[in-house]
N, C-alpha and C. Protein backbone atom coordinates (compact mmCIF):
# COMPACT_ATOMS: atom_id res chain seq x y z
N UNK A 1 0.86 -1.18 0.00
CA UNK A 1 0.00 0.00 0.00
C UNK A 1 0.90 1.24 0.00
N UNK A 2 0.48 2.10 -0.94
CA UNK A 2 1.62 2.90 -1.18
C UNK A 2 0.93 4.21 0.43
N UNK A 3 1.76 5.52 0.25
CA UNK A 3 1.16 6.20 1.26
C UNK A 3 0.15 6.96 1.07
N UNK A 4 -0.17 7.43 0.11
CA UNK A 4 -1.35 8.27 -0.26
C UNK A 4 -2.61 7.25 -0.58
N UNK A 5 -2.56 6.08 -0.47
CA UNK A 5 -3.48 5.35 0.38
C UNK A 5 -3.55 4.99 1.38
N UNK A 6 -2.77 4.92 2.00
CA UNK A 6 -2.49 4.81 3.67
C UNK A 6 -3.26 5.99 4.19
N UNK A 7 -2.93 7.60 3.43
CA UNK A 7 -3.77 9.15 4.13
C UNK A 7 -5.09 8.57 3.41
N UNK A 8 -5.38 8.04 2.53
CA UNK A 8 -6.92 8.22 2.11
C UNK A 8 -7.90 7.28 3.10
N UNK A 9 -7.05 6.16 3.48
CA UNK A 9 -7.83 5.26 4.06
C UNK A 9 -7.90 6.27 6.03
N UNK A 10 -6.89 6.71 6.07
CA UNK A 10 -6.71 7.35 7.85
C UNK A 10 -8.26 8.15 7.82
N UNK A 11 -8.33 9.33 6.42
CA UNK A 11 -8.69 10.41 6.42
C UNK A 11 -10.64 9.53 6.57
N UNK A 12 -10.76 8.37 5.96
CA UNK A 12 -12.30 7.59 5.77
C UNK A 12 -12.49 7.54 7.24
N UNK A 13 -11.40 6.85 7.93
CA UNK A 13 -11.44 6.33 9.44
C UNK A 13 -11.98 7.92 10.12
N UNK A 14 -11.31 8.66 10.27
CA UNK A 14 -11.36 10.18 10.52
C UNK A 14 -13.18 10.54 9.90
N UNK A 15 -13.05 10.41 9.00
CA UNK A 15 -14.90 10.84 8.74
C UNK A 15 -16.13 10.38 9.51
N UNK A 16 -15.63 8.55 9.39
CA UNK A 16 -16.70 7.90 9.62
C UNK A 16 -16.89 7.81 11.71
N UNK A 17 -15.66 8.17 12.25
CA UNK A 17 -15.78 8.47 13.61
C UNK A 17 -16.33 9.67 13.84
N UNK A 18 -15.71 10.43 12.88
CA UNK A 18 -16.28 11.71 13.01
C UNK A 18 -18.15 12.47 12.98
N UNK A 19 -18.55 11.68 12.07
CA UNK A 19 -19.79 10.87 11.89
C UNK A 19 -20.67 10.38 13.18
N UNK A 20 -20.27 9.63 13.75
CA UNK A 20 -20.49 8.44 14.73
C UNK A 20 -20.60 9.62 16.05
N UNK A 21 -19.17 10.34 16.43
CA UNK A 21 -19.37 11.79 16.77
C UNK A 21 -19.81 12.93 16.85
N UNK A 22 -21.05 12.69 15.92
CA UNK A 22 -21.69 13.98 16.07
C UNK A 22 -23.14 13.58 17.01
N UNK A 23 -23.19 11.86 17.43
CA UNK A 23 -24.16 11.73 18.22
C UNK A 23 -23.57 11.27 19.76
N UNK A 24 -22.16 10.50 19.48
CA UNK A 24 -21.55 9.88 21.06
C UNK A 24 -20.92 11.16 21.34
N UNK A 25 -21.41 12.00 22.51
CA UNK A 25 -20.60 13.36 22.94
C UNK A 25 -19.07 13.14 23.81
N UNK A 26 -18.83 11.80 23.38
CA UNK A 26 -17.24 11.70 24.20
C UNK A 26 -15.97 12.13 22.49
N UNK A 27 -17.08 12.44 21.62
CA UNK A 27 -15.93 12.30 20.35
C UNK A 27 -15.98 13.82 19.90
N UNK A 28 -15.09 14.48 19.58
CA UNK A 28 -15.46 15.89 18.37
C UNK A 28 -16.07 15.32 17.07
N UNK A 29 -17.36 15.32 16.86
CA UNK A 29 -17.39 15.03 15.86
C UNK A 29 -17.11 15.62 14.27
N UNK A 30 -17.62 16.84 14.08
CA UNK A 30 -17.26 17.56 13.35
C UNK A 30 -15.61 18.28 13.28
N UNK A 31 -15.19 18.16 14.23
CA UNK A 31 -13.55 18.19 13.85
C UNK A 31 -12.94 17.30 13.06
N UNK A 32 -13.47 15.88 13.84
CA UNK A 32 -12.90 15.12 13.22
C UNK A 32 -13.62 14.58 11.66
N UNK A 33 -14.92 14.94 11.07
CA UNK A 33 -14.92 15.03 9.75
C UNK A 33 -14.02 15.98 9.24
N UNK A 34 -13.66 17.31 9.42
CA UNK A 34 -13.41 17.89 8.74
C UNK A 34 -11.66 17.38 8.80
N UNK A 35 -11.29 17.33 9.69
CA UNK A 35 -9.46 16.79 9.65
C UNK A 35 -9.43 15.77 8.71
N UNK A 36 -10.51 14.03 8.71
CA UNK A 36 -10.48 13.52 7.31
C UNK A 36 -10.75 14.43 6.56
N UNK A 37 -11.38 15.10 6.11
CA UNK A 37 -11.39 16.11 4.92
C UNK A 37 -10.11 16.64 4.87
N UNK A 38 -9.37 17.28 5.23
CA UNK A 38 -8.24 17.96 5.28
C UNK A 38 -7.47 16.65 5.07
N UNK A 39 -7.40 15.83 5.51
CA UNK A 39 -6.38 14.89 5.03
C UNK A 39 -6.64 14.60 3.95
N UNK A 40 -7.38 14.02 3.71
CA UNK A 40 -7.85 13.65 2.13
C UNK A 40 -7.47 14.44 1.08
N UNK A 41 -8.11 16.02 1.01
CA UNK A 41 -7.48 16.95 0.73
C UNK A 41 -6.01 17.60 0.16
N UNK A 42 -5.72 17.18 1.44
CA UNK A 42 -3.83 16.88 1.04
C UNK A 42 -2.92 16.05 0.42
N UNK A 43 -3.73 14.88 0.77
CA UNK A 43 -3.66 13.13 -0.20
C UNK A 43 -3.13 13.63 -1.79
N UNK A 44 -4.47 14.31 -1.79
CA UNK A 44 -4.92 14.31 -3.06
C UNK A 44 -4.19 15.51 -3.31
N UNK A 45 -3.37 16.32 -2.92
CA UNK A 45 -2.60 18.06 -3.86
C UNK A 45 -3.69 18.78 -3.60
N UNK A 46 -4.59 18.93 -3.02
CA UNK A 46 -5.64 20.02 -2.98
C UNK A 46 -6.43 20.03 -4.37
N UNK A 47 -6.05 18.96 -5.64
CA UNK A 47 -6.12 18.91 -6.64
C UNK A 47 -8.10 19.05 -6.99
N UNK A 48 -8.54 18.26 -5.96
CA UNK A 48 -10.16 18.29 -6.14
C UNK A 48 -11.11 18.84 -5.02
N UNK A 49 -10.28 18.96 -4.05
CA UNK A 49 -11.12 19.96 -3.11
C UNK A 49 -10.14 20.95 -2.38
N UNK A 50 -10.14 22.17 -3.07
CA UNK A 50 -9.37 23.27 -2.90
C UNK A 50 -9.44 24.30 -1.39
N UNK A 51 -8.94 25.00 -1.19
CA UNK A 51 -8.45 26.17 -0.11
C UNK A 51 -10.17 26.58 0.27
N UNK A 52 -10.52 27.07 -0.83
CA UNK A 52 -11.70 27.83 -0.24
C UNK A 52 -12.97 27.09 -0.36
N UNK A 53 -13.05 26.01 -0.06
CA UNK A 53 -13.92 24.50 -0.16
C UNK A 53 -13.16 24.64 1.59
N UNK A 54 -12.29 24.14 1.70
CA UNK A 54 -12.03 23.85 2.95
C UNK A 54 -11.84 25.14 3.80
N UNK A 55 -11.77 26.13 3.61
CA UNK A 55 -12.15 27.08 4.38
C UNK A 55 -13.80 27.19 4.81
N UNK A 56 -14.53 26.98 3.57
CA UNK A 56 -15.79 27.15 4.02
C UNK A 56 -16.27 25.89 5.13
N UNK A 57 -15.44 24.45 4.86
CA UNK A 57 -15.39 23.28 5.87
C UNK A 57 -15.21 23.63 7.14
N UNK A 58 -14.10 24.46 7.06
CA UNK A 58 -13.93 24.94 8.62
C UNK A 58 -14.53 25.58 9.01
N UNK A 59 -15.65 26.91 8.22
CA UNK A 59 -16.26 27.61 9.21
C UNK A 59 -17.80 26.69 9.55
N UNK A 60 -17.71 25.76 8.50
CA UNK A 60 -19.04 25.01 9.32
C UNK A 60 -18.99 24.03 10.48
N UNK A 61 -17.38 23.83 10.54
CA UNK A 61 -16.93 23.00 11.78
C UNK A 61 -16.90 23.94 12.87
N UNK A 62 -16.67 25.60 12.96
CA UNK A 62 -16.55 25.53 14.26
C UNK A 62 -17.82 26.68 14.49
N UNK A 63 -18.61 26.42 13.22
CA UNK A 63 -20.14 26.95 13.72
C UNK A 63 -21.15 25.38 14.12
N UNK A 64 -20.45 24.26 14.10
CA UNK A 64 -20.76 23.28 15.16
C UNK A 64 -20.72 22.93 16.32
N UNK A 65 -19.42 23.88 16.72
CA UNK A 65 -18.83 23.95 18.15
C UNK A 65 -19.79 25.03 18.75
N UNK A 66 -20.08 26.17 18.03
CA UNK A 66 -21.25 26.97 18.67
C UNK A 66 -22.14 26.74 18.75
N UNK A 67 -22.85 26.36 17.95
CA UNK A 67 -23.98 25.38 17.82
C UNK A 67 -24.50 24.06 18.82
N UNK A 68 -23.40 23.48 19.46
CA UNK A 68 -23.45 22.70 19.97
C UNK A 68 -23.61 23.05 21.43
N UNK A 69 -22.85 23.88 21.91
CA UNK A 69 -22.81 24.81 23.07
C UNK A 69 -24.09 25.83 23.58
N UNK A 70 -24.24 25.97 22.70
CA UNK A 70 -25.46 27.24 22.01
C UNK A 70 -26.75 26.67 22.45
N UNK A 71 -27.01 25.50 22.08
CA UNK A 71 -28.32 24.45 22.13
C UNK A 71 -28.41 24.03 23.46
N UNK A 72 -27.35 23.49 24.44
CA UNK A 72 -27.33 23.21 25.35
C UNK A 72 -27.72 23.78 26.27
N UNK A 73 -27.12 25.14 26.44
CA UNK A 73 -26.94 26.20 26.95
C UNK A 73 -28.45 26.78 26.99
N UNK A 74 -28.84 26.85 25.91
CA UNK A 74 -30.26 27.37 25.41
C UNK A 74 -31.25 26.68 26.32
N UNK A 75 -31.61 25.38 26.16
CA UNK A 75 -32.04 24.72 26.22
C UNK A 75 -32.46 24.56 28.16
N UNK A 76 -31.20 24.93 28.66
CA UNK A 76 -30.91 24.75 30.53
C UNK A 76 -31.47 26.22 30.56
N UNK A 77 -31.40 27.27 29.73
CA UNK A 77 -31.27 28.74 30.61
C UNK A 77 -32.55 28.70 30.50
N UNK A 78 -33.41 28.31 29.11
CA UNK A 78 -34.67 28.53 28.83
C UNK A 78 -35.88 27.94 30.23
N UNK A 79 -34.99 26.96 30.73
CA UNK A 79 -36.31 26.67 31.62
C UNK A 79 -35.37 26.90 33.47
N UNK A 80 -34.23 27.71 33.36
CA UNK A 80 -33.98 27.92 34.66
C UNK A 80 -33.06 27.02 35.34
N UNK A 81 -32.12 26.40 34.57
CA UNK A 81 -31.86 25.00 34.97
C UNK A 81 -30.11 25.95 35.76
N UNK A 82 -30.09 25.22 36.89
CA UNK A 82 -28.41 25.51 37.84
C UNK A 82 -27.59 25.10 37.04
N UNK A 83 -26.45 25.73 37.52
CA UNK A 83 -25.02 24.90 36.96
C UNK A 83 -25.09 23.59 37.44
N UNK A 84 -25.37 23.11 38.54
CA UNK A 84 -25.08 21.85 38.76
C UNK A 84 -26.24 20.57 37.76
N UNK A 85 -27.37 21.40 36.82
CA UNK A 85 -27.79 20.57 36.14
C UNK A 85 -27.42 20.67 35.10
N UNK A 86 -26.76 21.36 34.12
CA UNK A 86 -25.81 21.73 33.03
C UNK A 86 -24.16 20.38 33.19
N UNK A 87 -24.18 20.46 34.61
CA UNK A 87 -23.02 19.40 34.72
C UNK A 87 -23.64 17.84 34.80
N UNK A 88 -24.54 18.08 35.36
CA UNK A 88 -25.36 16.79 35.33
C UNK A 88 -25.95 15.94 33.94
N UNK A 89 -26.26 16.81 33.12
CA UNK A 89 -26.64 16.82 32.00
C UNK A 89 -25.20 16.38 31.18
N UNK A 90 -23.86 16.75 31.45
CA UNK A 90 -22.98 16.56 30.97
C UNK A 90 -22.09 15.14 31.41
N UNK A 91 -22.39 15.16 32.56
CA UNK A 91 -22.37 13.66 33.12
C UNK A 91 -22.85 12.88 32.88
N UNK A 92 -24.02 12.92 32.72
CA UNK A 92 -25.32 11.59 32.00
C UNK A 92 -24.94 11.39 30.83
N UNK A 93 -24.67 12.30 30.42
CA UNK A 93 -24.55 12.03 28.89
C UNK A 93 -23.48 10.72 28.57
N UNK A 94 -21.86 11.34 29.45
CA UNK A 94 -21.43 10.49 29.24
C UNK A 94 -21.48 9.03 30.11
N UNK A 95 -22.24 9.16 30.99
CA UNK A 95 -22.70 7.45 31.51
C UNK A 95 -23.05 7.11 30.47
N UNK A 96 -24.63 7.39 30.11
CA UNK A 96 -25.15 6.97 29.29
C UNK A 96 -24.45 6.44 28.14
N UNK A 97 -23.39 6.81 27.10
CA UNK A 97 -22.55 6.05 26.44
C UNK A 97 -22.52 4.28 26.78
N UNK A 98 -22.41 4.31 27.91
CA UNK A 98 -22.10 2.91 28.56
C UNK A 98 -23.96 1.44 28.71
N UNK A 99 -24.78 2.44 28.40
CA UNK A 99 -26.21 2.22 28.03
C UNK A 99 -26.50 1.92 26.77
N UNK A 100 -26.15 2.52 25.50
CA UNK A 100 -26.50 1.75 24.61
C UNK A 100 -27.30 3.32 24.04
N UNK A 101 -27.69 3.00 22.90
CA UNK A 101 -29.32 4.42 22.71
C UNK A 101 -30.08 4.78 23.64
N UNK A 102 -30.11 3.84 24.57
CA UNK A 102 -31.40 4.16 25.85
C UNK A 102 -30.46 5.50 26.60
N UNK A 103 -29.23 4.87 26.80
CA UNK A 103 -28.72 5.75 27.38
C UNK A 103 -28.20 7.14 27.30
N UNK A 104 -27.90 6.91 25.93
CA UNK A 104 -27.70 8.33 25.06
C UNK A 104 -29.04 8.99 24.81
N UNK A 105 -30.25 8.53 25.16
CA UNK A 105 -31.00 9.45 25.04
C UNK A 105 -31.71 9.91 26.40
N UNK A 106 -31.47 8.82 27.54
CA UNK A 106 -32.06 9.41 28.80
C UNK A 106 -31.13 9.54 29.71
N UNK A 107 -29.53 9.49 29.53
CA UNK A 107 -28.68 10.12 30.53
C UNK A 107 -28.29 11.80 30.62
N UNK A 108 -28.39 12.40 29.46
CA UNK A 108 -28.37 14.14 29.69
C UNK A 108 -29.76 14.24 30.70
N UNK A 109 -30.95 13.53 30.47
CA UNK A 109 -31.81 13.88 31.15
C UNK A 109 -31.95 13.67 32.84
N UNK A 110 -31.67 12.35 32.79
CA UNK A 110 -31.43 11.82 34.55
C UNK A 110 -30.09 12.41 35.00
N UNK A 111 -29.45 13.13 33.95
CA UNK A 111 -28.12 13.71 34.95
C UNK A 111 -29.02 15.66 35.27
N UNK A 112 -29.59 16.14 34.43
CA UNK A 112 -29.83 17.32 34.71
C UNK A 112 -30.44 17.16 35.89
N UNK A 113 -31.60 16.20 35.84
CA UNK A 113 -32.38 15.67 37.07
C UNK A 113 -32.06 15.67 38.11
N UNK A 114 -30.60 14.73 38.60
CA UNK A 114 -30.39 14.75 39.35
C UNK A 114 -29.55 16.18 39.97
N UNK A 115 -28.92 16.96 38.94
CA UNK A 115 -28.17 18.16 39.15
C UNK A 115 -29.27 18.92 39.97
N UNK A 116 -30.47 19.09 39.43
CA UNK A 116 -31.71 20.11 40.07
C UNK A 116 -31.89 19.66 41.22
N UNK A 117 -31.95 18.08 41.77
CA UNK A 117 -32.21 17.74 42.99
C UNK A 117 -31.45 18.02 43.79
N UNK A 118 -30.04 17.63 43.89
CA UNK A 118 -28.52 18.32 44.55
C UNK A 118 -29.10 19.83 44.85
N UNK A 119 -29.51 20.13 44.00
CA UNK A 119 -29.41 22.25 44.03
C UNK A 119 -30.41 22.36 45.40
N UNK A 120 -31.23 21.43 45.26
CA UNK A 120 -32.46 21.62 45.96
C UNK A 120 -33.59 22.29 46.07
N UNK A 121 -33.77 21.57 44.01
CA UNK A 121 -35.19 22.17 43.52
C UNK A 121 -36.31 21.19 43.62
N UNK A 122 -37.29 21.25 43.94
CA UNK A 122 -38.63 20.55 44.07
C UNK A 122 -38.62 19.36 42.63
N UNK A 123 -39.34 18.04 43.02
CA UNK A 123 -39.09 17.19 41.88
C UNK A 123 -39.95 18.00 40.37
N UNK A 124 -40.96 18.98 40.66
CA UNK A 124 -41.46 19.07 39.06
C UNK A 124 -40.76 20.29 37.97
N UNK A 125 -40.02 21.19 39.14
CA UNK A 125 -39.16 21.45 38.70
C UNK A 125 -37.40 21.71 37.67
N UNK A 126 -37.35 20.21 38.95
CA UNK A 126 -36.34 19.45 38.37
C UNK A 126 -36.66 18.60 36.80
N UNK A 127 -37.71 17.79 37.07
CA UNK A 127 -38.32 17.27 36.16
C UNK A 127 -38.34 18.05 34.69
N UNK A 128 -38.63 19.57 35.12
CA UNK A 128 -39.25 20.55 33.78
C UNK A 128 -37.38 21.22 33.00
N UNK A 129 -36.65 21.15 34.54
CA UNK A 129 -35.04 21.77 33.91
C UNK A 129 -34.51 20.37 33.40
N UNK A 130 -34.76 19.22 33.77
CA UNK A 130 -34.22 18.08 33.15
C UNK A 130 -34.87 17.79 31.59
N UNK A 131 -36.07 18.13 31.02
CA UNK A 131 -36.30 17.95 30.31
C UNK A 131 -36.18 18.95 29.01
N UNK A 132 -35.71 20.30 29.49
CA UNK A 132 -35.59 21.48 28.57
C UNK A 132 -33.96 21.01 28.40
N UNK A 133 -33.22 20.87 29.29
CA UNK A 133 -31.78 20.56 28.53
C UNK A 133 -31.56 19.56 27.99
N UNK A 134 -32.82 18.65 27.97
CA UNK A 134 -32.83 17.12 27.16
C UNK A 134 -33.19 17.99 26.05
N UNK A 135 -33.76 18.46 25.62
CA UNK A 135 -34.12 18.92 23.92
C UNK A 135 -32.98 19.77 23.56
N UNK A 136 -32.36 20.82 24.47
CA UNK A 136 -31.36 21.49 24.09
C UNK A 136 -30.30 20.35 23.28
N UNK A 137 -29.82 19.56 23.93
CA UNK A 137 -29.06 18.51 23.08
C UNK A 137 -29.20 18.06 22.34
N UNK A 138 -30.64 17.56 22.16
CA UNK A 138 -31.52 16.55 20.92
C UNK A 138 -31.29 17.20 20.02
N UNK A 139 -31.52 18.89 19.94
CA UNK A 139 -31.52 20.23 19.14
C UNK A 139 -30.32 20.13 18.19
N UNK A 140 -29.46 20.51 19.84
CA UNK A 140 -27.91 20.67 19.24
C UNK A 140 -27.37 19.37 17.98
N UNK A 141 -27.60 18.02 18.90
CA UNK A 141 -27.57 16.45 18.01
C UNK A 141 -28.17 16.74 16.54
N UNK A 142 -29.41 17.08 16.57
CA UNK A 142 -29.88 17.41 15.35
C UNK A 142 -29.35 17.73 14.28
N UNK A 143 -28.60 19.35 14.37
CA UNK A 143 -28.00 20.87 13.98
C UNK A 143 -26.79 19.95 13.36
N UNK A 144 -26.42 19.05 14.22
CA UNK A 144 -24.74 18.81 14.36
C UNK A 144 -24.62 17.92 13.25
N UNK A 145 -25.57 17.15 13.07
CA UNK A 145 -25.92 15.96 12.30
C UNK A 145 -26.29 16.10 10.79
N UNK A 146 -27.27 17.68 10.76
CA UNK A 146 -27.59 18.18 9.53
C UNK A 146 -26.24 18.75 8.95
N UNK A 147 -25.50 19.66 9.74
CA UNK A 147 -24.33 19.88 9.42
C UNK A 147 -23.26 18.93 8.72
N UNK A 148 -23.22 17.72 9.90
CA UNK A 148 -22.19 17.12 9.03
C UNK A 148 -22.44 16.36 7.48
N UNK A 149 -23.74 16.34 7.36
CA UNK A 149 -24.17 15.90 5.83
C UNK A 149 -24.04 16.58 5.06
N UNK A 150 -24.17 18.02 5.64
CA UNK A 150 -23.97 19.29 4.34
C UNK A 150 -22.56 19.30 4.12
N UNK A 151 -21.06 19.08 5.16
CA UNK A 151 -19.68 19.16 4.99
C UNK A 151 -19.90 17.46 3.93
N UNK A 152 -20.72 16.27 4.25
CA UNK A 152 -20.01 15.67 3.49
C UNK A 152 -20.74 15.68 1.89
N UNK A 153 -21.89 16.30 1.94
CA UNK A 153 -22.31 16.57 0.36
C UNK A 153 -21.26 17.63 -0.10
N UNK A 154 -21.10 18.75 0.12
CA UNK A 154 -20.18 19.86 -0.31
C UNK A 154 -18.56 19.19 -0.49
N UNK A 155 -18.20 18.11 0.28
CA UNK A 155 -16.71 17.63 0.09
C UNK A 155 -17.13 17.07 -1.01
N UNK A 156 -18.23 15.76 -0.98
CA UNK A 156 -18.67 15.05 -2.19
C UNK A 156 -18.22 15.58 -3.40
N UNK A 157 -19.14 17.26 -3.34
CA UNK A 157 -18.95 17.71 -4.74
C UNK A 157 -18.40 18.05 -5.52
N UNK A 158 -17.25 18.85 -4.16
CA UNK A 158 -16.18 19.26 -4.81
C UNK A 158 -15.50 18.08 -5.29
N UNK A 159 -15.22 17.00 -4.41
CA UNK A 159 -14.07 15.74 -5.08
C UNK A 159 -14.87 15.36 -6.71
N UNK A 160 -15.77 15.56 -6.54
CA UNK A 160 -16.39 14.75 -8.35
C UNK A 160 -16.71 15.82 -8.95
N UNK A 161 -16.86 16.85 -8.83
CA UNK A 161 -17.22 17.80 -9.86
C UNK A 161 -16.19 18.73 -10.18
């Protein structure tokens, strides 16, 4: 295997985690599409997906990082939620990894939950801040997800067209 298949095959590995990353919150996901992109990119001489293709890659990678933050954030302030359910929410999340889908979808929630209870907010409370930073994420997951299809149609196009 020569090396510029060795970068093409790294840069697939790099996408398809990257991919996988835009729903498991222990990964960057959108960084790491766009770095396979950039590798690939380079593989290749810049020959089919050029400077300002990958400039525009990058600003949709780190309007993912806002985006992602943004939703969360949104999502806890909108219904009143403490710092300690913002961390909770960030904790669950990553238990939940260790759950399967069940868990990735009800550990941001049972962690905000429990963050509101610690604070020593009443359960319907808690209940209502656990469930507004559960959509903030779903949101963000969403955003992050539409995004990375648009970086990989736009890489698509540029490489074949």
């Amino acid at each position: 295997m020569d090396m510029q298949t060795l970068y093409y095959v790294i840069a697939a590995v790099l996408i398809l985690v990257g991919v996988a990353g835009t729903v498991l919150p222990a990964l960057p996901g959108l960084p790491l599409v766009f770095g396979g992109m950039l590798l690939a990119a380079w593989a290749g001489g810049f020959e089919q997906v050029g400077v300002g293709m990958l400039v525009l890659l990058g600003a949709l990678t780190l309007l993912s990082l806002g985006i992602d933050f943004l939703a969360t954030a949104m999502g806890a302030k909108r219904v009143g939620a403490s710092r300690l359910a913002v961390v909770g929410a960030v904790i669950g999340t990553f238990a939940g990894l260790f759950f399967g889908p069940i868990g990735l979808i009800a550990g941001p929630f049972v962690g905000a939950l429990a963050g509101e209870l610690i604070h020593g907010r009443e359960v319907g409370k808690a209940t209502r801040v656990g469930v507004g930073t559960w959509l903030g994420i779903l949101v963000g997951t969403v955003l992050k997800i539409g995004l990375a299809f648009a970086m990989l149609g736009l890489f698509a196009f540029a490489w074949f067209v």
